[in-house]
Protein backbone atom coordinates (compact mmCIF):
# COMPACT_ATOMS: atom_id res chain seq x y z
CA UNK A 1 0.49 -21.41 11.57
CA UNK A 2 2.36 -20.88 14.75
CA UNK A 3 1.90 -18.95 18.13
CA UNK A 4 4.45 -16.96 16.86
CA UNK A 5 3.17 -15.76 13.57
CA UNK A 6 -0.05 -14.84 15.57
CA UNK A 7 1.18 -12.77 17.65
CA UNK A 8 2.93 -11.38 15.05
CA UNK A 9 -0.07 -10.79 12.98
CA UNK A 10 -1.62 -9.26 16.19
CA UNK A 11 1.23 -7.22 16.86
CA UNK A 12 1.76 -5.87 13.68
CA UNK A 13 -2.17 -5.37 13.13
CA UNK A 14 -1.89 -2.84 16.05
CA UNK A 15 0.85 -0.59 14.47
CA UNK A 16 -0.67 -0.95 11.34
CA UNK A 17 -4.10 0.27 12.85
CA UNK A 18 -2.81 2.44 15.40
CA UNK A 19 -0.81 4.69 12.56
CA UNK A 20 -3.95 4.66 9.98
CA UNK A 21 -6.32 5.97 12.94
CA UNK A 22 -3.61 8.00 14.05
CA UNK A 23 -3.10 9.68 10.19
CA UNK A 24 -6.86 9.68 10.04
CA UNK A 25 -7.71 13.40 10.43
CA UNK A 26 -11.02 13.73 13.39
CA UNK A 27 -12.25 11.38 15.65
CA UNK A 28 -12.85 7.70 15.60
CA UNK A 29 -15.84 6.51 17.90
CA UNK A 30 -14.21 2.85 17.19
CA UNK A 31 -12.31 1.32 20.28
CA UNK A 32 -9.01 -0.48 20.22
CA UNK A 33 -10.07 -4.15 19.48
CA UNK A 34 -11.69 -2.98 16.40
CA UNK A 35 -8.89 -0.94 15.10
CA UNK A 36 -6.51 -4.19 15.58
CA UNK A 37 -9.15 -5.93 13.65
CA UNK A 38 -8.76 -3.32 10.77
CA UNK A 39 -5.15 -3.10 11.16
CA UNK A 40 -4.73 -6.71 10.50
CA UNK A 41 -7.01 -7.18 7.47
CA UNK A 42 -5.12 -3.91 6.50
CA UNK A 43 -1.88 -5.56 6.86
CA UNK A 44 -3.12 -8.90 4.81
CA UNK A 45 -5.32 -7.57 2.05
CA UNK A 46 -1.68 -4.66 1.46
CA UNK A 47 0.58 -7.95 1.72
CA UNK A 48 -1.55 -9.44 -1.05
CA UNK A 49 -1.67 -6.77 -2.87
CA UNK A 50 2.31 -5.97 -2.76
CA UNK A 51 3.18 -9.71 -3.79
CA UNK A 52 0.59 -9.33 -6.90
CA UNK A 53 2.03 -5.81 -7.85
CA UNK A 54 5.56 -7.95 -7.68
CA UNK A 55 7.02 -5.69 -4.79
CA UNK A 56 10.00 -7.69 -4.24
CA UNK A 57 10.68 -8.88 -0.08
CA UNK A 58 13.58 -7.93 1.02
CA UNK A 59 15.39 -8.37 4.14
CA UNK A 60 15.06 -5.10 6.11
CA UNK A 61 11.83 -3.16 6.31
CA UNK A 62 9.51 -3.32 2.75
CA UNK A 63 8.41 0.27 2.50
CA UNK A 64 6.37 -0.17 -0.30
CA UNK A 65 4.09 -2.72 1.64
CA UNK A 66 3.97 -1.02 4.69
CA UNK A 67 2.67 2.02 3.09
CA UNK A 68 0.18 0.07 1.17
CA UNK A 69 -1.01 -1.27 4.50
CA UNK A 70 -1.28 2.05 6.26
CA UNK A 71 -2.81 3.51 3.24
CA UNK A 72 -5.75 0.97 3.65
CA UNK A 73 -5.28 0.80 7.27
CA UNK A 74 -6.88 4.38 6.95
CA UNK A 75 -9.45 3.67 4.32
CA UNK A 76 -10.48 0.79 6.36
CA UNK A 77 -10.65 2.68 9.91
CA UNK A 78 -12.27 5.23 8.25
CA UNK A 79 -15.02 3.29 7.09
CA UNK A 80 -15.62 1.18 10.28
CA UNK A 81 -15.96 4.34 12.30
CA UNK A 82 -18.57 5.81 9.22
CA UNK A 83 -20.54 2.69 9.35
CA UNK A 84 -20.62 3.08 13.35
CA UNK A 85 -21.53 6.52 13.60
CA UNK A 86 -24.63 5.74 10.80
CA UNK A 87 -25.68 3.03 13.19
CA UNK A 88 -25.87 5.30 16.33
């Protein structure tokens, strides 16, 4: 694993979080951090997912994945900021 492919995971974790919280209808008492956190495991687990489902890689931009990862982008920041707000 290079510096490169973590930042790219990083990177990538913060669209992928940033558009699930932003498609997430309220508010999210979650900060930024966390919501890179979620949008990375997002990204992963829908990778995962897309390679067992055999969603074939292509060259240009895999929209099958990249909804998969929003899709539990959302899920995921959704149930961060539930499981914060039952703490509080």
């Amino acid at each position: 694993m290079t510096i490169e492919s973590i930042l790219g995971a990083i990177v990538i974790g913060a669209v992928i979080g940033a558009i699930g919280r932003l498609l997430l209808p309220g508010r999210q008492a979650i900060g930024w951090i966390l919501t890179i956190v979620v949008g990375i495991v997002a990204a992963l687990i829908g990778t995962a997912i897309a390679q067992v489902l055999g969603v074939a890689t292509t060259n240009g931009i895999d929209w099958i994945e990249l909804v998969m990862q929003v899709v539990l982008a959302i899920v995921g920041v959704g149930l961060v900021a539930g499981l914060k707000r039952s703490r509080v």
